[in-house]
PDB file of N, CA and C in Angstrom:
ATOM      1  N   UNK A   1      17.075 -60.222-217.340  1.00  0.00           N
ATOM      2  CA  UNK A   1      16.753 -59.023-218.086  1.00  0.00           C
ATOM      3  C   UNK A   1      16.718 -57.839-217.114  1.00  0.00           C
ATOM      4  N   UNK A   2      17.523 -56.495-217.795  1.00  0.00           N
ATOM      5  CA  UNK A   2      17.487 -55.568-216.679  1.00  0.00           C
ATOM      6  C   UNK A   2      15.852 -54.788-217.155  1.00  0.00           C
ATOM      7  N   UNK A   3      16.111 -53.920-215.815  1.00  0.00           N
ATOM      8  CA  UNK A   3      14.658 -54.050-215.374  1.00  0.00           C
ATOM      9  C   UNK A   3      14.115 -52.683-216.175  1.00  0.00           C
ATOM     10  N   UNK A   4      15.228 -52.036-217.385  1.00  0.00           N
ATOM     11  CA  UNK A   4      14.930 -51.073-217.803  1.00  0.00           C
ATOM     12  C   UNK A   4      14.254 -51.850-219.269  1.00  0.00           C
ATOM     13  N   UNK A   5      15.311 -52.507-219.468  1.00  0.00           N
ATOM     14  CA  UNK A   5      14.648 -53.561-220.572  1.00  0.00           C
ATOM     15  C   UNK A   5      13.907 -54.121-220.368  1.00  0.00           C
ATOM     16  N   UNK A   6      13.278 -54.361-219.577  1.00  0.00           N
ATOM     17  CA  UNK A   6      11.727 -54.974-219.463  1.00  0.00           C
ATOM     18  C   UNK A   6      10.546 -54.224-219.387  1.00  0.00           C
ATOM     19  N   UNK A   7      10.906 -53.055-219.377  1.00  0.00           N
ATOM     20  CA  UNK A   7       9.417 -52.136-219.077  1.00  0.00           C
ATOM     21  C   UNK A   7       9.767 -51.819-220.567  1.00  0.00           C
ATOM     22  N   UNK A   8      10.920 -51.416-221.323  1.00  0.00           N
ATOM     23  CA  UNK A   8      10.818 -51.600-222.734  1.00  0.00           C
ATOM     24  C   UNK A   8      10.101 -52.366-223.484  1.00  0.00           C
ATOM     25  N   UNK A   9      10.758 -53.386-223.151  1.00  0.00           N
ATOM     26  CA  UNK A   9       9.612 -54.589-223.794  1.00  0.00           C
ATOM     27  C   UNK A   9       8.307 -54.513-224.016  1.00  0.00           C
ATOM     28  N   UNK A  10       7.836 -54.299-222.666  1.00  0.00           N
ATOM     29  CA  UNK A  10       6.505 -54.350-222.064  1.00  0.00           C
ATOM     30  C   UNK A  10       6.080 -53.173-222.652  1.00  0.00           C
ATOM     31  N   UNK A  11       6.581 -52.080-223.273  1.00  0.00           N
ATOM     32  CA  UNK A  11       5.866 -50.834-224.015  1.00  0.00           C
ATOM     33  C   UNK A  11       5.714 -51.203-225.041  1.00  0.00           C
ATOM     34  N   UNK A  12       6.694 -52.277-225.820  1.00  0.00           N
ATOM     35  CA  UNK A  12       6.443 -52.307-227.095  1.00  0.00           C
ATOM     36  C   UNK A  12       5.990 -53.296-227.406  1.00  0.00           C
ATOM     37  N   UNK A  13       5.141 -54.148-226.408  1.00  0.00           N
ATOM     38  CA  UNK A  13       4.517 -55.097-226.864  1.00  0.00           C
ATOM     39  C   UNK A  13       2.958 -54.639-226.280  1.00  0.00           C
ATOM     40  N   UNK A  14       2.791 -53.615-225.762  1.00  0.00           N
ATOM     41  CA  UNK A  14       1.526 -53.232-225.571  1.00  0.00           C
ATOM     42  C   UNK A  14       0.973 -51.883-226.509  1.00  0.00           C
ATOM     43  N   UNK A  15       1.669 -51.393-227.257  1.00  0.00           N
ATOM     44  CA  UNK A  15       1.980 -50.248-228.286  1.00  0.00           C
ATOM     45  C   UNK A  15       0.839 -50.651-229.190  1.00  0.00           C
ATOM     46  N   UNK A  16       0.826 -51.754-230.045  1.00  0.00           N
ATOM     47  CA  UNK A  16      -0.460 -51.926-230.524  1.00  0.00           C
ATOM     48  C   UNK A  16      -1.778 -52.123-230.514  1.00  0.00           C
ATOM     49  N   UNK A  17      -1.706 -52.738-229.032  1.00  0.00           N
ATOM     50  CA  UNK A  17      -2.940 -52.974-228.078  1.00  0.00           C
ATOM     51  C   UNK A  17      -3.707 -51.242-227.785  1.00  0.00           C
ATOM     52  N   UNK A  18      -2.616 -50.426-227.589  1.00  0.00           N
ATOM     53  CA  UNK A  18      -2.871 -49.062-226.874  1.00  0.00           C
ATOM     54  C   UNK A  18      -3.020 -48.544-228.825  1.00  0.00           C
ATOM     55  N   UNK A  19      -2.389 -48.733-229.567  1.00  0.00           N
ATOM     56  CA  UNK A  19      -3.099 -47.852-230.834  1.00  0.00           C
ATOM     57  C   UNK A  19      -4.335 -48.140-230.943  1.00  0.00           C
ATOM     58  N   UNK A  20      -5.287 -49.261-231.257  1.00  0.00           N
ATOM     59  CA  UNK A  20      -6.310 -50.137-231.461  1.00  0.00           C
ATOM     60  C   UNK A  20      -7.207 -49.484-231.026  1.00  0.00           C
ATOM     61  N   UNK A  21      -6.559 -49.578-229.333  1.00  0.00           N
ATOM     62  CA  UNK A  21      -7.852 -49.011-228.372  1.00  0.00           C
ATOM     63  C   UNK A  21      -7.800 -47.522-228.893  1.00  0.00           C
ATOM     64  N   UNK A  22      -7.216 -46.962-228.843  1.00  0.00           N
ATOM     65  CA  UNK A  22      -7.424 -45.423-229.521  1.00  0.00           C
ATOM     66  C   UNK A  22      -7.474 -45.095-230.537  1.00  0.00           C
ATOM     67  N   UNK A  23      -7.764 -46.134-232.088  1.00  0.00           N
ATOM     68  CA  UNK A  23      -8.216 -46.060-232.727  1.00  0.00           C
ATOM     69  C   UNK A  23      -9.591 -47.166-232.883  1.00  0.00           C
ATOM     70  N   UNK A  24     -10.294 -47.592-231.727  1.00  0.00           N
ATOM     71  CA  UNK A  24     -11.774 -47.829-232.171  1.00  0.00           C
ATOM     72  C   UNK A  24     -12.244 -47.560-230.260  1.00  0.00           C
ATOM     73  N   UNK A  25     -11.981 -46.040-229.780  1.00  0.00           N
ATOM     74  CA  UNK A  25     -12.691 -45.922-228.762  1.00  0.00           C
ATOM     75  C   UNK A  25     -13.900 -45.811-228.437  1.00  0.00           C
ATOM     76  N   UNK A  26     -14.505 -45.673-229.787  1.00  0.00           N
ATOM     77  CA  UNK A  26     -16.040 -45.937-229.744  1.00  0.00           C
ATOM     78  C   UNK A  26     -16.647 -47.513-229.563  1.00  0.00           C
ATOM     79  N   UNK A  27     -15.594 -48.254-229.914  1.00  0.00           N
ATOM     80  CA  UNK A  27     -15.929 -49.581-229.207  1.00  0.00           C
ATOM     81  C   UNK A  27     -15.001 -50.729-229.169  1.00  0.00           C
ATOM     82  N   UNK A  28     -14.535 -50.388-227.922  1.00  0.00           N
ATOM     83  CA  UNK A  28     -13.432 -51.032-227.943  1.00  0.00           C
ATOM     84  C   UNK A  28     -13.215 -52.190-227.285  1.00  0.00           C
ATOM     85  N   UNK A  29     -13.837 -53.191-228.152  1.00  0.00           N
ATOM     86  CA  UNK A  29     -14.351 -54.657-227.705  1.00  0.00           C
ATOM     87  C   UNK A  29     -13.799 -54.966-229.013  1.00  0.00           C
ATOM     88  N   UNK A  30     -12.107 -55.681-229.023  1.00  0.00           N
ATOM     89  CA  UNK A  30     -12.320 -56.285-230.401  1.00  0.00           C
ATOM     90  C   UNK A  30     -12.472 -57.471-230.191  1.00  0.00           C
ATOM     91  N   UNK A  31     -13.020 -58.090-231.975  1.00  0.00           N
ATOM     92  CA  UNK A  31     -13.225 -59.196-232.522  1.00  0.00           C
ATOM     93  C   UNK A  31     -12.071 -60.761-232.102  1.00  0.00           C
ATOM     94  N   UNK A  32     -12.865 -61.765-232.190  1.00  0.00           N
ATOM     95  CA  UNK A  32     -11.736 -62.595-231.628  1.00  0.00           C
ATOM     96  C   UNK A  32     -10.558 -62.494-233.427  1.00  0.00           C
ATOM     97  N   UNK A  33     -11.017 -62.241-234.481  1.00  0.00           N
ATOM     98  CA  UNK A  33      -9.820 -62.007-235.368  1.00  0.00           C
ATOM     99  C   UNK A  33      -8.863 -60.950-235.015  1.00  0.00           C
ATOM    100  N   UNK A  34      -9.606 -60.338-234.995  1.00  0.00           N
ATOM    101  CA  UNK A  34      -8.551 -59.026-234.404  1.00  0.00           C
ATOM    102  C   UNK A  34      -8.131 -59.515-232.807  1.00  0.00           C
ATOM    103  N   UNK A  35      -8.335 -60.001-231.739  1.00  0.00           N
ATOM    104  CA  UNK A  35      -7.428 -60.351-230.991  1.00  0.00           C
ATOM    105  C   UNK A  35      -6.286 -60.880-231.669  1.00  0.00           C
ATOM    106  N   UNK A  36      -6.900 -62.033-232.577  1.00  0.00           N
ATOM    107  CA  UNK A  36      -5.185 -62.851-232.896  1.00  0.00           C
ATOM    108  C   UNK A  36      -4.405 -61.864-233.879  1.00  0.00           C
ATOM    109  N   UNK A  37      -4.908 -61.011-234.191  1.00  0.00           N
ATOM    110  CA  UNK A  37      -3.780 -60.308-235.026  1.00  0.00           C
ATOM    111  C   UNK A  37      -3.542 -59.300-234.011  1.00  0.00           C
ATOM    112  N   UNK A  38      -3.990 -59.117-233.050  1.00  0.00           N
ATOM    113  CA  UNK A  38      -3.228 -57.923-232.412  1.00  0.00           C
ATOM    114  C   UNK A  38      -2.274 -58.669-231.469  1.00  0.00           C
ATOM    115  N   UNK A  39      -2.309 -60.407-231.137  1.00  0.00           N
ATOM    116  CA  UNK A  39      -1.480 -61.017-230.043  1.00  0.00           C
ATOM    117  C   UNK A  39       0.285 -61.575-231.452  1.00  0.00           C
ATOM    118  N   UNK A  40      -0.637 -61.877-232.443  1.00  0.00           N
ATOM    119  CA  UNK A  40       0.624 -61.310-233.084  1.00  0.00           C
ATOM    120  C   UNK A  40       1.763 -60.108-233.532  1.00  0.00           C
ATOM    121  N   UNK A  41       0.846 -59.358-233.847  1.00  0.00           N
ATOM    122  CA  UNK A  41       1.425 -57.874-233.506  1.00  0.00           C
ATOM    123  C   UNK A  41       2.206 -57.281-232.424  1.00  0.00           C
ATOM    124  N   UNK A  42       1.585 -57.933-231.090  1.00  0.00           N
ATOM    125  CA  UNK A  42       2.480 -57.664-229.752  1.00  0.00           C
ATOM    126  C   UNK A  42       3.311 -58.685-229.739  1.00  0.00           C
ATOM    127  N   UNK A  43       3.790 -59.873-229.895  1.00  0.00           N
ATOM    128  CA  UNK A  43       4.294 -60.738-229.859  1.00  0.00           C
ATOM    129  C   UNK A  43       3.912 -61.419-228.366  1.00  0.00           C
ATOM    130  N   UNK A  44       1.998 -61.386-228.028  1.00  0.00           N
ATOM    131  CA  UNK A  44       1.919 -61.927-226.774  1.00  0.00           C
ATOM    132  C   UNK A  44       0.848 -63.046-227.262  1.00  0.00           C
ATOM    133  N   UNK A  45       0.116 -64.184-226.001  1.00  0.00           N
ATOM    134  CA  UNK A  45      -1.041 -65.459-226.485  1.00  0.00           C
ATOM    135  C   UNK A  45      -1.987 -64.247-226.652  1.00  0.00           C
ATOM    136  N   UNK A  46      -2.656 -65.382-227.191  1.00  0.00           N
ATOM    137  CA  UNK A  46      -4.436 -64.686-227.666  1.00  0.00           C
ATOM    138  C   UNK A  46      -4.824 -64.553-226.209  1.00  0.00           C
ATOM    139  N   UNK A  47      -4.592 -65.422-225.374  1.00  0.00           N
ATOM    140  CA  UNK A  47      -5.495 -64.787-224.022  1.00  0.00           C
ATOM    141  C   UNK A  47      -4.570 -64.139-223.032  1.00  0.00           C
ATOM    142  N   UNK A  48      -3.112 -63.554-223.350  1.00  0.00           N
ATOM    143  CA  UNK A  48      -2.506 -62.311-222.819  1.00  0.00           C
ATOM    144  C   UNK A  48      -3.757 -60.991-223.457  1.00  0.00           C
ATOM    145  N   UNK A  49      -3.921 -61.128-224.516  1.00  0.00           N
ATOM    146  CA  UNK A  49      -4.213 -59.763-225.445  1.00  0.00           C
ATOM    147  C   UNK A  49      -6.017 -59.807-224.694  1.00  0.00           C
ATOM    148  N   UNK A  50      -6.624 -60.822-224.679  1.00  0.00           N
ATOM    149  CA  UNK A  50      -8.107 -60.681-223.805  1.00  0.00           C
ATOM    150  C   UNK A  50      -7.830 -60.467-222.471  1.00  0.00           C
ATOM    151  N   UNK A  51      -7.019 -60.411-221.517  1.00  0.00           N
ATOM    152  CA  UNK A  51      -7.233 -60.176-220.594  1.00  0.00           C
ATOM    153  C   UNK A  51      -6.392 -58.606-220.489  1.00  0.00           C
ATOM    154  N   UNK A  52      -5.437 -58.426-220.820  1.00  0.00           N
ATOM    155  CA  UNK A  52      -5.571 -56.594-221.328  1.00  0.00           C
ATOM    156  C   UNK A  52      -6.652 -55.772-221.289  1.00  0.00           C
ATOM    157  N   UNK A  53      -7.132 -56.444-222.475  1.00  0.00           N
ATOM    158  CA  UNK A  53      -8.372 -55.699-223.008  1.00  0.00           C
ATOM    159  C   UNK A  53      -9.307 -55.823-221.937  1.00  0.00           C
ATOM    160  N   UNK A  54      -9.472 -56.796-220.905  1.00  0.00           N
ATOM    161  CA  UNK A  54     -10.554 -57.229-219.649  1.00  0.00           C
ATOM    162  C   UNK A  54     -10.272 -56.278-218.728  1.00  0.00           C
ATOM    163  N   UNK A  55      -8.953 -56.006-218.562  1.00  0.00           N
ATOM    164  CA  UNK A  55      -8.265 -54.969-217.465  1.00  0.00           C
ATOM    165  C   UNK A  55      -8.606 -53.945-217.709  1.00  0.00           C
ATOM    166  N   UNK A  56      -8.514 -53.647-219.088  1.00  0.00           N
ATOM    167  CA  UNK A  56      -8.487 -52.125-219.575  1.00  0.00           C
ATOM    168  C   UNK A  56     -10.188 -51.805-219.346  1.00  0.00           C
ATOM    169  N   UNK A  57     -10.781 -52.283-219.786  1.00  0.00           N
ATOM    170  CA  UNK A  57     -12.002 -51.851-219.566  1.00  0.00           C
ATOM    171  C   UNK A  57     -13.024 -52.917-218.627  1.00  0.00           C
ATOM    172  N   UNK A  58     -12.383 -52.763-217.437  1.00  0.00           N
ATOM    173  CA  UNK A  58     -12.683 -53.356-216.246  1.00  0.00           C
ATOM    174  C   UNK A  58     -13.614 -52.262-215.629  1.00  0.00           C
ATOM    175  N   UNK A  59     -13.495 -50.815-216.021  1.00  0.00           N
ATOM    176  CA  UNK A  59     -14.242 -49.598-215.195  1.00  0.00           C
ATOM    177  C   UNK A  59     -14.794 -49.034-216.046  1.00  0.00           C
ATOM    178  N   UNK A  60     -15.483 -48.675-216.163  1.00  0.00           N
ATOM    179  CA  UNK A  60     -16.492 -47.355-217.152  1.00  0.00           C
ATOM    180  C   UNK A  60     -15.743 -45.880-217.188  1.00  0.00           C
ATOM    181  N   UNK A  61     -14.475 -45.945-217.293  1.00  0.00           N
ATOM    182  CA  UNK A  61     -14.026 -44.531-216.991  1.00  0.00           C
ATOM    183  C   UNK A  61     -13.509 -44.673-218.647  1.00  0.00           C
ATOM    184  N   UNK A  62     -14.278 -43.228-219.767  1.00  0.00           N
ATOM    185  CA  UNK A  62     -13.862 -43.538-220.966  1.00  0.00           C
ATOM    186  C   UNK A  62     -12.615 -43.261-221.440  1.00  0.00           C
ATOM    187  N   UNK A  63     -12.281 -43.792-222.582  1.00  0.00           N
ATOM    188  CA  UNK A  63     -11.092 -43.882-223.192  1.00  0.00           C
ATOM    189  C   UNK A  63     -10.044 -42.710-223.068  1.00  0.00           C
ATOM    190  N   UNK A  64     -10.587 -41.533-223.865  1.00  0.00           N
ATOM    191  CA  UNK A  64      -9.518 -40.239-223.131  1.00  0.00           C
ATOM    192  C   UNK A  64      -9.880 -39.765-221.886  1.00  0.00           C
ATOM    193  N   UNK A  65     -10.660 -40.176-220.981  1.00  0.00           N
ATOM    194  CA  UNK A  65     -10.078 -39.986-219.703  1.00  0.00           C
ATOM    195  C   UNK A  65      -9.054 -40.743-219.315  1.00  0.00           C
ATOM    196  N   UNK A  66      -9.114 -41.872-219.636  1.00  0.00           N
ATOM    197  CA  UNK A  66      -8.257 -42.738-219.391  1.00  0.00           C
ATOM    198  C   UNK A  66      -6.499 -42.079-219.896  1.00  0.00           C
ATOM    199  N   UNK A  67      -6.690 -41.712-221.370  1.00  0.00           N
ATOM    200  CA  UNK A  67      -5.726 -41.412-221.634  1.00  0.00           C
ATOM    201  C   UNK A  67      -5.221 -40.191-220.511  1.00  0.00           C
ATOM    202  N   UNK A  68      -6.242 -39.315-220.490  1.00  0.00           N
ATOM    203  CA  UNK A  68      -5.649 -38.316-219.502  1.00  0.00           C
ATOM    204  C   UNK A  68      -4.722 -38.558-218.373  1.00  0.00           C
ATOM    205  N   UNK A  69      -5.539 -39.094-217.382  1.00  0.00           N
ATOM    206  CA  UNK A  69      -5.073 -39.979-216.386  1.00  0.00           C
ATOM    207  C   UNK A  69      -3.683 -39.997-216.622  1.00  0.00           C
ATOM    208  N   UNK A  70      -3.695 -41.510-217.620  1.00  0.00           N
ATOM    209  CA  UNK A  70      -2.340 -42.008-217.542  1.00  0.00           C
ATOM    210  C   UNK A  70      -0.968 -41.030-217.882  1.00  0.00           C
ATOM    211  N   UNK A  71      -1.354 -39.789-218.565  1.00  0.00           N
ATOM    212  CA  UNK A  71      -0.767 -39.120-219.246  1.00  0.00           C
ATOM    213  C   UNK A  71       0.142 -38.078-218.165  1.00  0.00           C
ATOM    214  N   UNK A  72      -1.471 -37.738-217.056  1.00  0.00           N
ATOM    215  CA  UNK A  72      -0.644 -36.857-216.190  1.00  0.00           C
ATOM    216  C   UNK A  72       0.043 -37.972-214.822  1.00  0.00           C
ATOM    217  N   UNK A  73       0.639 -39.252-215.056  1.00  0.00           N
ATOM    218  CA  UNK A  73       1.031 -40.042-214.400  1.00  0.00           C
ATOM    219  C   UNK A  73       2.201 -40.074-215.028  1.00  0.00           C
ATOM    220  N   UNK A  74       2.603 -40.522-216.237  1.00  0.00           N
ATOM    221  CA  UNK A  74       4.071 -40.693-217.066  1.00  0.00           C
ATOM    222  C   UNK A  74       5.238 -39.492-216.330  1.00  0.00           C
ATOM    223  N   UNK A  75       6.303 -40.812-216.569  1.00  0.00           N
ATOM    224  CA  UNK A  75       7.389 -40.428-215.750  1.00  0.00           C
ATOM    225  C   UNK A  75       8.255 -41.397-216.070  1.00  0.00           C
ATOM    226  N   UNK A  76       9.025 -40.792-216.673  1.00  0.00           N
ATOM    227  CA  UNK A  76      11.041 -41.552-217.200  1.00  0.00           C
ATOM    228  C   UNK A  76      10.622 -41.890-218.051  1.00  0.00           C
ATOM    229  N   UNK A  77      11.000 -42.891-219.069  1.00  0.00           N
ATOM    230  CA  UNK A  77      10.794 -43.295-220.195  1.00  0.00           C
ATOM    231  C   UNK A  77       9.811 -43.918-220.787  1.00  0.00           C
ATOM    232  N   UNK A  78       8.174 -44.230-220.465  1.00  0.00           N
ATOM    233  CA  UNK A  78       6.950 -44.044-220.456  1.00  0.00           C
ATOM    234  C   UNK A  78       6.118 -43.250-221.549  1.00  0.00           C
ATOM    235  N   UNK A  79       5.759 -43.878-222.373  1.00  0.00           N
ATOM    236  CA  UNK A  79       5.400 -43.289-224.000  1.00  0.00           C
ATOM    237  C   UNK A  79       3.875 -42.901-223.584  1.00  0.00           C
ATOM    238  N   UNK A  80       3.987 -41.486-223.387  1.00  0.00           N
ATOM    239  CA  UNK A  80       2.659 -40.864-223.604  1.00  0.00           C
ATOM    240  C   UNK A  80       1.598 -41.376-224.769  1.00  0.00           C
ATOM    241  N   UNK A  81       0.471 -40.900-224.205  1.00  0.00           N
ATOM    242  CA  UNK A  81      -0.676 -41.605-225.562  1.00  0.00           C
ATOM    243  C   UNK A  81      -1.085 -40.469-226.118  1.00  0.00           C
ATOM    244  N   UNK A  82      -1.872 -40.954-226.944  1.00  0.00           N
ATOM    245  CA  UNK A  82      -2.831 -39.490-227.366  1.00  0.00           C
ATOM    246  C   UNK A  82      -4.208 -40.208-227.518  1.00  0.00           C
ATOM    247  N   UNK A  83      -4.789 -39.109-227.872  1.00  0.00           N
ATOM    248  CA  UNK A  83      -6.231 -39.469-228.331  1.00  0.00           C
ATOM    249  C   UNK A  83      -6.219 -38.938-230.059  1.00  0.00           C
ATOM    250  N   UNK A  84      -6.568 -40.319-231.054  1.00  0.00           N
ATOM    251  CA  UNK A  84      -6.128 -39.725-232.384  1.00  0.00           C
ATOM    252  C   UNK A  84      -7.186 -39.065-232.703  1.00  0.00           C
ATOM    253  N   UNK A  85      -8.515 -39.112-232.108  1.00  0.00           N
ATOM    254  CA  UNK A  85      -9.792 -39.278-232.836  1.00  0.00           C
ATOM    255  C   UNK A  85     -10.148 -37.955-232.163  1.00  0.00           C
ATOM    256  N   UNK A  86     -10.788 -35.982-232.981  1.00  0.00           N
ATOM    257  CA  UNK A  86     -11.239 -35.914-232.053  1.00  0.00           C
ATOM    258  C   UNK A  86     -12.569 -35.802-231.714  1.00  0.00           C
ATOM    259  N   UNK A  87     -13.338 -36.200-231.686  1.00  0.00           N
ATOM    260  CA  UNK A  87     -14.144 -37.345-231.115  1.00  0.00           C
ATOM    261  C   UNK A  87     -14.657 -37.521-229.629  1.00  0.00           C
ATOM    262  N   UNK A  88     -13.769 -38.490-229.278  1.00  0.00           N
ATOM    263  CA  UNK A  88     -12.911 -38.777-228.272  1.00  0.00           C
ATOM    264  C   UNK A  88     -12.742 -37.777-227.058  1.00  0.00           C
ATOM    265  N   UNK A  89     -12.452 -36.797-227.425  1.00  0.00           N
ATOM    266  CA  UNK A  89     -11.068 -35.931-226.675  1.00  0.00           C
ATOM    267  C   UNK A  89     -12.316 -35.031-225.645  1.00  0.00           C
TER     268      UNK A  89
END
């Protein structure tokens, strides 16, 4: 697999993981149901989608900072986030 198609992949199988979290940033610990529907949704295991979620909130730095961050990092074909909620922001 070329290596452009794989970071493809890898966006669009983390696309729902990254909506989720930015639509429940007030607590974004999901349920083990909602893991398995979100490891179906990505097309990844139930414990790809928990250890994401372990990574992702491995630091106390909150959600739209986070988004910030990553946002002023994107570069080439790299799907900016948003923050839907504002809330959040």
């Amino acid at each position: 697999m070329k290596v452009l198609q794989k970071r493809q992949t890898m966006q669009n199988m983390t696309r729902p993981l990254k909506q989720w979290l930015c639509d429940h940033g007030g607590n974004p610990y999901p349920s083990k149901p909602e893991k398995e529907i979100l490891a179906r949704d990505s097309r990844m295991s139930f414990v790809q989608v928990s250890n994401w979620f372990a990574n992702v909130q491995g630091d106390n730095v909150t959600w739209s900072k986070r988004v910030k961050i990553y946002n002023s990092r994107v570069t080439g074909n790299a799907e900016p986030l948003s923050v839907s909620r504002r809330q959040y922001i």
